[in-house]
Protein backbone atom coordinates (compact mmCIF):
# COMPACT_ATOMS: atom_id res chain seq x y z
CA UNK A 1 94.49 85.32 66.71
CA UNK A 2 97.67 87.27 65.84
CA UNK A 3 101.30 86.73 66.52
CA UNK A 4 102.09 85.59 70.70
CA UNK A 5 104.90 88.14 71.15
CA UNK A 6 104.39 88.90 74.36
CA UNK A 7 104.52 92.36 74.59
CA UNK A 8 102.08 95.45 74.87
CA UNK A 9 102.23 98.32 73.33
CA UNK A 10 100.03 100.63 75.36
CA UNK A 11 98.20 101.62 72.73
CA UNK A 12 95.23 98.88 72.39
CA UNK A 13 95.89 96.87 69.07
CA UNK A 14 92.14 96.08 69.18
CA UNK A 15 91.76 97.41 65.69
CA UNK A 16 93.08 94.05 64.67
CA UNK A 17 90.51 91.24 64.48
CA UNK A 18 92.80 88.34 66.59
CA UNK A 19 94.68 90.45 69.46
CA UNK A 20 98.32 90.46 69.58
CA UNK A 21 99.86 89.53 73.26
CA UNK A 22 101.52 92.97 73.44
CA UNK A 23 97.76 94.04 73.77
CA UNK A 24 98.03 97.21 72.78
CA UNK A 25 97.46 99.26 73.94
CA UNK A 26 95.36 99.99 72.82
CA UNK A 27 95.96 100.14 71.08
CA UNK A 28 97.02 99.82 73.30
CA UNK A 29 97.49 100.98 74.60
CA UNK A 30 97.85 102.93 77.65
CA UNK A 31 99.24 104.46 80.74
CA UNK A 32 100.52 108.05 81.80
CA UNK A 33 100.74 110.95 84.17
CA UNK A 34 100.57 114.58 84.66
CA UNK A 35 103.46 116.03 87.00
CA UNK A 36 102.16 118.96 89.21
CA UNK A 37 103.62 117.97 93.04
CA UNK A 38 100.62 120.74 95.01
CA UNK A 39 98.16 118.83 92.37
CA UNK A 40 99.23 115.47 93.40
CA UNK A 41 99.97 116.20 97.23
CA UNK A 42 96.25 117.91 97.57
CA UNK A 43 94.87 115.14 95.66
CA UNK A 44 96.34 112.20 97.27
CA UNK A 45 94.95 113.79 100.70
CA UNK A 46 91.83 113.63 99.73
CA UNK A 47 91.75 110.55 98.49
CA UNK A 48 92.68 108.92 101.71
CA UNK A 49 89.79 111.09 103.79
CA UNK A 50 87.38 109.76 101.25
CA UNK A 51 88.97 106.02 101.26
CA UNK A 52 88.17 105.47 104.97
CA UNK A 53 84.28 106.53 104.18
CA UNK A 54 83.99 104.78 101.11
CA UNK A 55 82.36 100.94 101.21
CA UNK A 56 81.83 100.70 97.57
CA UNK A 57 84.87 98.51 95.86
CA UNK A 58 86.15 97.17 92.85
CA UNK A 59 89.01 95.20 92.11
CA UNK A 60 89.95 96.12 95.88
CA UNK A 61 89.83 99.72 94.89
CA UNK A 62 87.25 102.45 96.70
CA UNK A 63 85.22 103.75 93.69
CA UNK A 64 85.33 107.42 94.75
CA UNK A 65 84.56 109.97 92.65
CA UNK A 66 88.12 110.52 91.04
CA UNK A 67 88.58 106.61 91.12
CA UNK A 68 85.46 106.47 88.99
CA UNK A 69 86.30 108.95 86.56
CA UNK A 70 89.84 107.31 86.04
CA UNK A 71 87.64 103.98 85.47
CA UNK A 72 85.19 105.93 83.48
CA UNK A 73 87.84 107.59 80.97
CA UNK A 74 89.68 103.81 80.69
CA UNK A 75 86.13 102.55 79.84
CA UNK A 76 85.70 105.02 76.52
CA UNK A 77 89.08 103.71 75.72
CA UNK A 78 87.45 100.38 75.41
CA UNK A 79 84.35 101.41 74.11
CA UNK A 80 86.21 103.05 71.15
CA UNK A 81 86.93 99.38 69.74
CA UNK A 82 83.45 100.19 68.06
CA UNK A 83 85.26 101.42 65.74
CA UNK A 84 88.46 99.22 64.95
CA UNK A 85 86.96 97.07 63.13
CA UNK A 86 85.30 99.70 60.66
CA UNK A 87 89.05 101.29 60.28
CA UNK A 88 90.54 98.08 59.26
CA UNK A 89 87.66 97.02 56.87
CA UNK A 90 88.17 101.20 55.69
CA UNK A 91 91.74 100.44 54.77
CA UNK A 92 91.36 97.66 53.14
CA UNK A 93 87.93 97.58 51.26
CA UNK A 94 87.23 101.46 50.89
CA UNK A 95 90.77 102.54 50.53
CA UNK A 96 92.62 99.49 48.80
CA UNK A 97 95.56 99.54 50.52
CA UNK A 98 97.84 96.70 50.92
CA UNK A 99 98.79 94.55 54.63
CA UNK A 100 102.43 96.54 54.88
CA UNK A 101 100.50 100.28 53.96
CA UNK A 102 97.91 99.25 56.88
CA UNK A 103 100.55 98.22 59.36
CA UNK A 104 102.27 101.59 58.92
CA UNK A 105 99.56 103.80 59.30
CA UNK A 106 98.46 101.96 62.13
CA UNK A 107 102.00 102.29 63.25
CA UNK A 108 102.33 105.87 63.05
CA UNK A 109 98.65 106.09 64.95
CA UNK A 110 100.59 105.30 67.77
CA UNK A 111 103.00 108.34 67.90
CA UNK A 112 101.49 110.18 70.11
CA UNK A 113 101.57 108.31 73.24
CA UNK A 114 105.37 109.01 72.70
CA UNK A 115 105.19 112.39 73.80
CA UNK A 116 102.88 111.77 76.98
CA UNK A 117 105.30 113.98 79.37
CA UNK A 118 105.01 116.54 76.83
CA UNK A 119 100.93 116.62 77.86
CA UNK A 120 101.64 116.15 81.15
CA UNK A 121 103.95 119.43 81.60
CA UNK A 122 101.17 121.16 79.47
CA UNK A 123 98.50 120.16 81.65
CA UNK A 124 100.31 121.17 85.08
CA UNK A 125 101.62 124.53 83.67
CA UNK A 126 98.92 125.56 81.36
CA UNK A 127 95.41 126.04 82.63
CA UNK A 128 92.52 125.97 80.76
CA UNK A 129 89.55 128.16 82.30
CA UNK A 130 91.32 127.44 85.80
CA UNK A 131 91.50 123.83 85.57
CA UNK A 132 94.68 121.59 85.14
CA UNK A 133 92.44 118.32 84.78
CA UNK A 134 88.90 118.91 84.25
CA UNK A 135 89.66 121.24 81.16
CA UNK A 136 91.72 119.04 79.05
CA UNK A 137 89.50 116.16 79.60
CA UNK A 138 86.28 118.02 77.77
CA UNK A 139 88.98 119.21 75.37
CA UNK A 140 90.12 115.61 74.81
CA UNK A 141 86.34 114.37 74.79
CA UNK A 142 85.92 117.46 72.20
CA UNK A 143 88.70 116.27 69.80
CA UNK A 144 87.83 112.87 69.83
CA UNK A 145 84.46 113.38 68.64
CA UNK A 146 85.90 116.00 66.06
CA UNK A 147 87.88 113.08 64.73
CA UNK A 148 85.03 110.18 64.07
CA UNK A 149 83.00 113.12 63.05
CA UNK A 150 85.68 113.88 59.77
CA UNK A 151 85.84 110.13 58.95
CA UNK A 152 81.77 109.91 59.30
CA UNK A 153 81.79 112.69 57.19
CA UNK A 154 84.82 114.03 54.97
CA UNK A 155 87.24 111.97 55.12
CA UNK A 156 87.94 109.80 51.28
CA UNK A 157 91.87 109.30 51.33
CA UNK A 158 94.46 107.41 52.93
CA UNK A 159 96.41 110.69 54.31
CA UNK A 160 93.02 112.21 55.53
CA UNK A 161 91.99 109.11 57.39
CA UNK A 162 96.17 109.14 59.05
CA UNK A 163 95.02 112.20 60.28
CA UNK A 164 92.09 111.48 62.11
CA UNK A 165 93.38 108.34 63.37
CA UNK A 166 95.71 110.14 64.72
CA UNK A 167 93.97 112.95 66.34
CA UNK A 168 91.29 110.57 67.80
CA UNK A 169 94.71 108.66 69.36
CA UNK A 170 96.11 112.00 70.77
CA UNK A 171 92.70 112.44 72.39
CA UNK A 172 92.76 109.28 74.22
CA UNK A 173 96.27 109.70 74.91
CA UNK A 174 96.10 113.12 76.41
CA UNK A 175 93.10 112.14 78.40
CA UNK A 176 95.10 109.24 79.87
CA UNK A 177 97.79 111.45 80.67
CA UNK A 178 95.33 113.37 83.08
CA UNK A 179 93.18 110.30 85.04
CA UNK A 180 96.85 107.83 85.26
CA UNK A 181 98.44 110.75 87.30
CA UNK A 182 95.95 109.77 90.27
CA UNK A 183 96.64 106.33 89.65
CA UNK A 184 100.43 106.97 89.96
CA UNK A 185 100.41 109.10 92.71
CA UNK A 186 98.27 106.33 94.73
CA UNK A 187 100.54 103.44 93.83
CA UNK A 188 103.28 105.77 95.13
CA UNK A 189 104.56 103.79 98.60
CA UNK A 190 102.00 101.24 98.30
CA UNK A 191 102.67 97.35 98.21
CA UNK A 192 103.32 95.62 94.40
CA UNK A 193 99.57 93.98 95.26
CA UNK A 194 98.25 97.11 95.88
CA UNK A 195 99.59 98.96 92.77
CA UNK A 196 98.36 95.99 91.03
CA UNK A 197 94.94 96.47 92.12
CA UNK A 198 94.90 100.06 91.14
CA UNK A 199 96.13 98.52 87.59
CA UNK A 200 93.68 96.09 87.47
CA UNK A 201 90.64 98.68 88.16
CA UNK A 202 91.78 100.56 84.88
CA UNK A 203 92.53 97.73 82.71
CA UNK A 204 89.34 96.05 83.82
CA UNK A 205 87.02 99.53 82.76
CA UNK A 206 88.67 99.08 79.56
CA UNK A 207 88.31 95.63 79.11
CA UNK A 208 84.44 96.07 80.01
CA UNK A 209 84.10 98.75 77.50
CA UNK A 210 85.22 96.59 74.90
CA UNK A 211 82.75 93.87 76.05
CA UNK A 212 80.46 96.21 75.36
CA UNK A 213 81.31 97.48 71.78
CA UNK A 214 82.92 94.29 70.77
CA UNK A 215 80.13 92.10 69.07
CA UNK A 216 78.35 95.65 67.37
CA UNK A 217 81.67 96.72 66.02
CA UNK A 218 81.29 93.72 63.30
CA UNK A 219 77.40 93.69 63.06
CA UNK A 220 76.65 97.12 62.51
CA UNK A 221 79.65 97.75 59.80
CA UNK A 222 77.86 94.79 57.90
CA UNK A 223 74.60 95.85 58.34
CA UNK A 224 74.99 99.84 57.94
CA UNK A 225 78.52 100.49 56.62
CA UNK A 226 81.57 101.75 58.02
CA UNK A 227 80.66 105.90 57.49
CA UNK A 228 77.30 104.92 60.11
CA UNK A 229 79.63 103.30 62.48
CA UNK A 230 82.11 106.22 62.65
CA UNK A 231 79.22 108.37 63.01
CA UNK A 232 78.03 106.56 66.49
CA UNK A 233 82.03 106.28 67.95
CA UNK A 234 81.83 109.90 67.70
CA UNK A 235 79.32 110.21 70.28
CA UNK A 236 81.35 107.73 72.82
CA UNK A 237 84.96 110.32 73.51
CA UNK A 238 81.91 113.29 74.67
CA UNK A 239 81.99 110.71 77.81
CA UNK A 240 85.32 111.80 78.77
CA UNK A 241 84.08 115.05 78.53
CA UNK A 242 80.87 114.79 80.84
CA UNK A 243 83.14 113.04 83.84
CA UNK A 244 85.48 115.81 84.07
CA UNK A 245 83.11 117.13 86.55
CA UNK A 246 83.55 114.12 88.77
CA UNK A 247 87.44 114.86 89.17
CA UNK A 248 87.94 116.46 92.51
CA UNK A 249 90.12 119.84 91.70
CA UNK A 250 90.49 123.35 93.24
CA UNK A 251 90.69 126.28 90.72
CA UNK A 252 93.78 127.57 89.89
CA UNK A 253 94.64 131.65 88.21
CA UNK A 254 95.40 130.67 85.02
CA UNK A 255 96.38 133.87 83.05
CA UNK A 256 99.50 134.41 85.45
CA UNK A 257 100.78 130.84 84.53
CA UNK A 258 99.79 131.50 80.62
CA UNK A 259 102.20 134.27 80.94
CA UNK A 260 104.70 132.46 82.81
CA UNK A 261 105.17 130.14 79.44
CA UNK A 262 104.09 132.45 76.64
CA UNK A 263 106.56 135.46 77.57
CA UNK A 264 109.38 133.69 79.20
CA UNK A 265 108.85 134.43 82.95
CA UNK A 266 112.59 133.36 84.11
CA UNK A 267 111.39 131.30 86.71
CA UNK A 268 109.21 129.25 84.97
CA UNK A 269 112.42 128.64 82.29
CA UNK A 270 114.55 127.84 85.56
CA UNK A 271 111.84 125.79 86.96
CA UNK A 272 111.18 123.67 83.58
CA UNK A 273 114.77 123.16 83.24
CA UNK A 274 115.51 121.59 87.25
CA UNK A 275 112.52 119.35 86.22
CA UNK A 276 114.43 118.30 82.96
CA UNK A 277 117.61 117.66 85.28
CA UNK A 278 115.91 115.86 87.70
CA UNK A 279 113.80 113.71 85.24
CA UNK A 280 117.52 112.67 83.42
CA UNK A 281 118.92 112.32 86.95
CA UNK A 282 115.99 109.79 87.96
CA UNK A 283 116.18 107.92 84.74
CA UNK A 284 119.69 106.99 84.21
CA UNK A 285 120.00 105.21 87.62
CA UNK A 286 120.53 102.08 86.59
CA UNK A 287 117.71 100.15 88.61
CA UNK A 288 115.24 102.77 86.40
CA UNK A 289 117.84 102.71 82.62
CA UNK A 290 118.11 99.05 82.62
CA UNK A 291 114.44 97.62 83.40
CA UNK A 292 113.47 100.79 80.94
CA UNK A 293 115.56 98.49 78.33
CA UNK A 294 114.17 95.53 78.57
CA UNK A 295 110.79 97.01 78.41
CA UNK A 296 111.13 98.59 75.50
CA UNK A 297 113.09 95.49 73.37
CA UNK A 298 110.28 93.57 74.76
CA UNK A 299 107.65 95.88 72.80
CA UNK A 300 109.53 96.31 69.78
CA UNK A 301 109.46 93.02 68.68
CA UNK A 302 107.86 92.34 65.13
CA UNK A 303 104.20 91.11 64.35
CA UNK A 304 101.91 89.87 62.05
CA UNK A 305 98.82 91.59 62.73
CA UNK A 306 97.59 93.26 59.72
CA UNK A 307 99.01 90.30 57.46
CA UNK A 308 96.49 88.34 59.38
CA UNK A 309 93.96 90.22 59.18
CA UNK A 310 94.21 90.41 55.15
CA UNK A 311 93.99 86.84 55.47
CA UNK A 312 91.29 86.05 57.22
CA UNK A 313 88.96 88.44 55.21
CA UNK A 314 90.06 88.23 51.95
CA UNK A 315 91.19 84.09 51.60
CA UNK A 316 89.19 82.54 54.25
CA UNK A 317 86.05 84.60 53.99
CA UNK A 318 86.00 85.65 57.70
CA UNK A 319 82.81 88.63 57.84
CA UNK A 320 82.76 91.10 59.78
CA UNK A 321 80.10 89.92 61.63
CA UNK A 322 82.11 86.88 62.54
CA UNK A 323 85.16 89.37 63.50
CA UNK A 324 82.66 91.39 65.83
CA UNK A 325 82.46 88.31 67.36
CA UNK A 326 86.10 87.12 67.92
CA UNK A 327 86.11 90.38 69.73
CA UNK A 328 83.47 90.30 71.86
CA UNK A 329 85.16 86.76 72.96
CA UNK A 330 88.98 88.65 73.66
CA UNK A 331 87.18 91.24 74.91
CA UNK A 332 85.73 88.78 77.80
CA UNK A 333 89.09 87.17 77.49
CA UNK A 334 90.99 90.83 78.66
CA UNK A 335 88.62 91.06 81.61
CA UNK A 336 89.48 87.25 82.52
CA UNK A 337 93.12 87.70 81.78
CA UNK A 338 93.05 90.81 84.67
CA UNK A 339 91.26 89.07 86.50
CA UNK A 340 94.04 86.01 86.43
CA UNK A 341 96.39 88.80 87.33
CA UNK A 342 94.72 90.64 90.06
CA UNK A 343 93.68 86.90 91.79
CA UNK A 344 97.30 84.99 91.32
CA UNK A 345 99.75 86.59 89.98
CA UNK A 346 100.40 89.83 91.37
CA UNK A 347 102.27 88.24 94.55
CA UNK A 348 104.76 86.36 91.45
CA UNK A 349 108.30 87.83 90.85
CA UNK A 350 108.39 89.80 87.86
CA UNK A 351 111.10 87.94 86.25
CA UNK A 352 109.08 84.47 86.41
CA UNK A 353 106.18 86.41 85.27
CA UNK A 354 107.52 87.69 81.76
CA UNK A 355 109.86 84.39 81.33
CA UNK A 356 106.46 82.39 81.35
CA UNK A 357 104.32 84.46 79.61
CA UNK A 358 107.60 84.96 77.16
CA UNK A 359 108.07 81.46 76.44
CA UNK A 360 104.07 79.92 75.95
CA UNK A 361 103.21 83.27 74.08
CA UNK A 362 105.87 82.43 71.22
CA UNK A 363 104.88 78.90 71.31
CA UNK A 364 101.14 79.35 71.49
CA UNK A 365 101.26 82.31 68.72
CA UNK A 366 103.35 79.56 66.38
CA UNK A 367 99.11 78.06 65.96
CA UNK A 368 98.82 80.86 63.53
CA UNK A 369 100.77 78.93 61.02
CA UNK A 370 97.70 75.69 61.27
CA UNK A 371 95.44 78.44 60.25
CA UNK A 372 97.37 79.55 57.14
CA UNK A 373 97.65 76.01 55.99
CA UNK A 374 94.74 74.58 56.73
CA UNK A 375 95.97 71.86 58.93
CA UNK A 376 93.51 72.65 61.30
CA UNK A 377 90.78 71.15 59.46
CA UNK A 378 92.81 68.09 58.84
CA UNK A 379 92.15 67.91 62.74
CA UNK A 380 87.99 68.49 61.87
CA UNK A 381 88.41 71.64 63.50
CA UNK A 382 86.88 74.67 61.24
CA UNK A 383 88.67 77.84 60.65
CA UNK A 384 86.41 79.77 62.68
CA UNK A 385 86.14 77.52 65.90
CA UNK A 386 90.01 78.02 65.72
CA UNK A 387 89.95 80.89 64.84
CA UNK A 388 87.86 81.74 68.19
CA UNK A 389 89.65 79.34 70.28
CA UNK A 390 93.26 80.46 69.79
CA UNK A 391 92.00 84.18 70.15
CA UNK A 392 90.06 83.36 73.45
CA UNK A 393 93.72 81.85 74.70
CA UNK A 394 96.20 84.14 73.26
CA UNK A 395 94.31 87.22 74.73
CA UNK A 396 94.17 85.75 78.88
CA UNK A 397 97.48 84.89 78.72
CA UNK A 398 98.75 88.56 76.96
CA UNK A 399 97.02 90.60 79.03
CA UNK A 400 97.61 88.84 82.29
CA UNK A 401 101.33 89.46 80.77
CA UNK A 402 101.12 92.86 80.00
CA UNK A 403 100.18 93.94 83.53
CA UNK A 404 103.11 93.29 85.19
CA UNK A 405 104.59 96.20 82.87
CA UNK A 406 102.55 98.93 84.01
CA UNK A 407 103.32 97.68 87.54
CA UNK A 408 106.90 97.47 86.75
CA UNK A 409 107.03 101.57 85.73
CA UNK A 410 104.79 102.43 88.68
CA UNK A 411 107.13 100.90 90.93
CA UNK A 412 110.31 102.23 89.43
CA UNK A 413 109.35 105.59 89.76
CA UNK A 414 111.37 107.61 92.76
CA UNK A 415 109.42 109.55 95.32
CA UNK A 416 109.14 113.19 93.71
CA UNK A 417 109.73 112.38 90.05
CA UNK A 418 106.44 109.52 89.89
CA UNK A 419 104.55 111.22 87.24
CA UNK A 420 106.84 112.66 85.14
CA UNK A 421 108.88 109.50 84.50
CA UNK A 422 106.14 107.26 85.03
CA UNK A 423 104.65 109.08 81.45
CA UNK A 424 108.60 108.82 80.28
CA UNK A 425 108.63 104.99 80.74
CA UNK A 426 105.01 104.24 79.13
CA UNK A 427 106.28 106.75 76.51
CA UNK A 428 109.41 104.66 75.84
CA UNK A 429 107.19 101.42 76.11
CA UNK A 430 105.27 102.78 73.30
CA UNK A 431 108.36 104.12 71.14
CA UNK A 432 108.96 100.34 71.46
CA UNK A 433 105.54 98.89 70.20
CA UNK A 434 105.67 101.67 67.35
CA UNK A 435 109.27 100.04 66.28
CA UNK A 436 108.27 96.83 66.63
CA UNK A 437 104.65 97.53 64.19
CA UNK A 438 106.74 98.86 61.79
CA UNK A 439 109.46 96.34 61.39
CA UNK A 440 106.57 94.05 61.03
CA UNK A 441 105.41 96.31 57.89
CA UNK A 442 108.71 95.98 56.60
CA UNK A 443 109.08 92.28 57.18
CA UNK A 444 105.34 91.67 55.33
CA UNK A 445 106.60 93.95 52.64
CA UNK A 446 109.52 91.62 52.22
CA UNK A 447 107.94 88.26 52.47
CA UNK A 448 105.65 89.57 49.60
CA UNK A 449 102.41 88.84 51.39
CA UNK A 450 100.24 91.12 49.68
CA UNK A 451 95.86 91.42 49.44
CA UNK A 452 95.79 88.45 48.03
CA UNK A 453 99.39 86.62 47.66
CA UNK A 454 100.12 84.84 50.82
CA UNK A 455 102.45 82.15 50.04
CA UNK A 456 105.06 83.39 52.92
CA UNK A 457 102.41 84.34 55.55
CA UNK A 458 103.31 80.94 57.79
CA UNK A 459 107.15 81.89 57.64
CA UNK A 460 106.25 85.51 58.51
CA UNK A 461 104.30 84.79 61.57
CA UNK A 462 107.17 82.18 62.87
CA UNK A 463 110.04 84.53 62.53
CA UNK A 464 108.07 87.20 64.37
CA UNK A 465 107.26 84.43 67.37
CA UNK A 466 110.68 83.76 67.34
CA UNK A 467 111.87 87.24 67.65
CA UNK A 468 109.52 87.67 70.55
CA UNK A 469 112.09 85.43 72.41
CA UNK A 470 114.96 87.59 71.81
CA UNK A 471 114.55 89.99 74.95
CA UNK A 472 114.69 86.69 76.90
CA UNK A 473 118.57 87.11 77.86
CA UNK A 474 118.17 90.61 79.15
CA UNK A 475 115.71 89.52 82.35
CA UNK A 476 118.71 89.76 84.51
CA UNK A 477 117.58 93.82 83.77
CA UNK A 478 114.81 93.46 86.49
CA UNK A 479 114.22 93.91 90.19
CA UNK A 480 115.69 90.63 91.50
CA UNK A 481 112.52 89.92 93.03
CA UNK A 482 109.82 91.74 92.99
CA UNK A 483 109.51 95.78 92.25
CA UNK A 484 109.04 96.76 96.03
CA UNK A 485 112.67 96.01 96.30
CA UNK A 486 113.61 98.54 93.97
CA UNK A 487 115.87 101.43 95.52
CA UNK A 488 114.01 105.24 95.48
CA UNK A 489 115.96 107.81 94.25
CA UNK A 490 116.62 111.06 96.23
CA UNK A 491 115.48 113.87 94.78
C-alpha cells in the first residue's frame, strides 16, 4: 500500500513494501534504447524472416531468440526484488537512518536511468570485443553481481551502500538500454495494439520475475539476514550475462571506431553532433515537447513511500515475512494489471486512460490514511488483511496505468530518431519520478514523521494524493485520440 499517484517512474519502486501507482520502475523502473540505424535496420529484417516461422507466442509476441532475451533481461529486473526488501530493512535496522534519509538515497538510486541516451550512443559507437549488444550485456550482468557482492560483503555505511545501489541500478539500466532498442525499433510503424503487445511481453517478464522472488525476499531476510540475501541477488544479474548469446548480432571492427572517439576522428565529431541536432530538432516539435510535459509532471508528483514503510515495521509490527508476502500478492497483481492492459485497454484513448487511472488512484491511495489511524479495525478488518487488500488493488490499477506511458514515447518517436529519443523521453520520465521521490523526502522531513513519531503521516499521504491530481489540466498535451495519430517528423 503506498500513496495512488498515478505515475511510474521507470525505475521499479519495488523496494518499498506497498507499491506506489507510478510503479517504478522499477524501480521502476524501465524503458530505453540504443541508436545505431545499420544495427536496427539489419535487426528488424531479421526479425520479420524469423516472425513468419515462429509459432511460439506470448502476449501476441513471437518468442524468437532476441524477443526472448529482451523478456529474459526484463525478467532479472524482476527477479532483483529479492533484494528490496533486504535494502529497506538495511536502511533502517542496520544503518538507522530516518524515513526522509531513505527516500533520498533511494531517490538518487534512480539517477542513472537519466542518462540512458548517454549508454545508448556508447553502445552504438563503442564496441566491446566486436559487439555493440552482446558485450555490454555480460558487462552489465558483471557489474551487477559486483554490486550485491560489496553489500554481501564490505559494505557497513550509508555512503558505501549509495554506491552500490547505485551501480547495481546503472547495471540494469544500461542493460535495458540494449534489449528496449529491439523493442523500439519493432513498435516502429506498427498499430498502438501492437506496440502494446510488445510492452506487455516486457512488463509481463518482469512482473513474473517478481512473482518469483517476491514471497523469499521477506522469508529468507528473517530467517538468514539481510548480508545472506545480498549474497544470492548477486548470482541473479550473471543471467543477463549468459543471454547475451541469444541476441542475434554480426561482428563489428571495433578498434577503428575506439579510435574514431578516443582521438577525435572529425567525422565521428561531425557525425555525433548532426545526431545532437536532429535529436533537439525531433524533440521540440510540439506533438513530441508537450506530451514529454505532461509525462514528466505526471512522475514528479510527491509520495509517501518510505514514510510508510517506517510505519508499518516499526508501529504496527508488520515482519518481513509478512512484507515478502504483500509482494508476492503485487507481484501477481503487476502481471494481472498487464494483463488488464494488453486484454482491454490498449484499443482506449490515451487521454481517458490517464484521466481514469488519475482520478481512482488519488482516491483509492487516500485508504492509506484508515491504516494510520486505525479506523480500519473499527470496520473488524485487521491491519494486515488491509494491508494486503489495498496493495493487491492499488498495484492492477497502477500498472495497467503506467503502460500507456511507455506506449505513449514509443509512439511519439519519428521514423529515424526512434531510439535515441525514445531513451530521451524514458530519461525525462525518470528525471520526473527522481523529482517527485525527493520532494516527498522533503515533505516527510517537514511533517516531522520520523522512526518512530508519526503524528502527521495521514496529512502527508493526503497532500501527496492530492498533488497526484495536479497534472490533470495539462491532458489537453496528448494525441487527441490515440498515439497512431501522432504526426512523424522528417528527418
Amino acid at each position: 500500500m503506498s500513496s495512488m499517484s498515478v505515475a511510474l517512474p521507470l525505475s521499479s519502486r519495488e523496494d518499498e513494501p506497498f507499491v506506489d501507482a507510478r510503479i517504478s520502475a522499477g524501480d521502476g523502473d524501465a524503458l530505453a534504447i540504443g541508436m545505431e540505424e545499420g544495427t536496427r535496420t539489419s535487426t528488424s529484417s531479421s526479425w520479420n524472416s524469423r516472425k513468419k516461422n515462429s509459432r511460439l507466442k506470448c502476449f501476441g509476441v513471437d518468442l524468437s531468440p532476441d524477443n526472448v532475451a529482451v523478456a529474459m533481461v526484463y525478467f532479472v529486473q524482476g527477479v532483483l526484488g529479492l533484494a528490496k526488501l533486504a535494502v529497506s530493512f538495511y536502511l533502517k535496522d542496520d544503518l538507522h537512518l530516518d524515513p526522509a534519509e531513505t527516500a533520498v538515497i533511494t531517490g538518487f538510486s534512480a539517477l542513472p536511468w537519466l542518462v540512458k541516451p548517454l549508454y545508448g550512443f556508447i553502445s552504438d559507437s563503442i564496441p566491446l570485443f566486436g559487439y555493440r549488444r552482446r558485450s555490454y550485456l555480460v558487462l552489465s550482468g558483471l557489474l551487477g553481481a559486483l554490486s550485491w557482492i560489496l553489500m554481501a560483503t564490505f559494505v557497513d555505511g550509508k555512503y558505501g551502500a549509495a554506491f552500490c545501489i547505485l551501480l547495481s541500478s546503472f547495471s540494469v539500466a544500461f542493460s535495458d538500454v540494449v534489449v528496449d532498442s529491439m523493442v523500439v525499433e519493432r513498435a516502429r510503424g506498427e498499430s498502438q495494439s501492437v506496440s502494446g503487445s510488445l510492452q506487455s511481453l516486457c512488463w509481463g517478464s518482469s512482473a513474473f520475475g517478481g512473482i518469483v522472488s517476491s514471497y523469499f525476499s521477506g522469508s529468507l531476510v528473517e530467517a538468514y539476514g539481510v548480508r545472506f540475501v545480498f549474497g544470492v541477488t548477486a548470482l541473479l544479474p550473471l543471467i543477463t550475462s549468459a543471454v547475451a548469446v541469444l541476441v542475434k548480432e554480426q561482428r563489428v571492427l571495433g578498434p577503428a571506431r575506439v579510435s574514431n572517439v578516443l582521438f577525435g576522428n572529425s567525422n565521428f565529431l561531425e557525425s555525433s553532433k548532426e545526431n545532437i541536432i536532429q535529436l533537439w530538432t525531433a524533440f521540440r516539435q510540439p506533438h513530441v515537447f508537450l506530451p514529454t510535459v505532461f509525462i514528466f509532471l505526471w512522475q514528479a508528483t510527491p509520495h509517501s513511500d518510505s514514510a510508510m514503510f517506517f510505519f508499518t515495521t516499526n508501529k504496527l509490527g508488520f515482519t518481513p515475512e509478512f512484507l515478502g508476502r504483500v509482494k508476492l500478492v503485487t507481484s501477481v497483481a503487476s502481471l494481472v494489471g498487464v494483463g488488464l492492459y494488453n486484454g482491454f485497454l490498449k484499443y482506449v484513448p490515451l487521454r481517458k486512460i490517464f484521466l481514469v487511472t488519475t482520478i481512482a488512484g488519488s482516491v483509492l491511495g487516500m485508504t492509506q490514511v484508515f491504516l494510520v489511524t486505525g479506523l480500519n479495525r473499527q470496520f473488524g478488518i485487521s491491519d494486515e488483511w488491509f494491508a494486503v487488500g489495498d496493495s493487491l488493488i492499488l498495484t492492477v490499477l497502477s500498472q495497467a496505468s503506467f503502460m500507456p506511458v511507455l506506449v505513449l514515447a514509443a509512439k511519439l518517436c519519428p521514423e529515424g530518431m526512434e531510439a535515441t529519443l525514445f531513451a530521451t523521453l524514458m530519461s525525462i520520465s525518470n528525471g520526473g519520478s527522481v523529482l517527485g521521490g525527493l520532494i516527498g523526502a522533503g515533505l516527510t522531513k517537514v511533517f516531522g514523521v520520523t522512526r518512530d513519531k508519526f503524528d502527521n503521516l495521514a496529512a502527508l499521504i493526503i497532500l501527496c494524493n492530492l498533488t497526484s491530481l495536479l497534472p490533470l489540466p495539462l491532458l489537453r498535451l496528448l494525441p487527441r485520440d490515440d498515439s497512431d495519430t501522432a504526426p512523424k517528423v522528417k528527418m
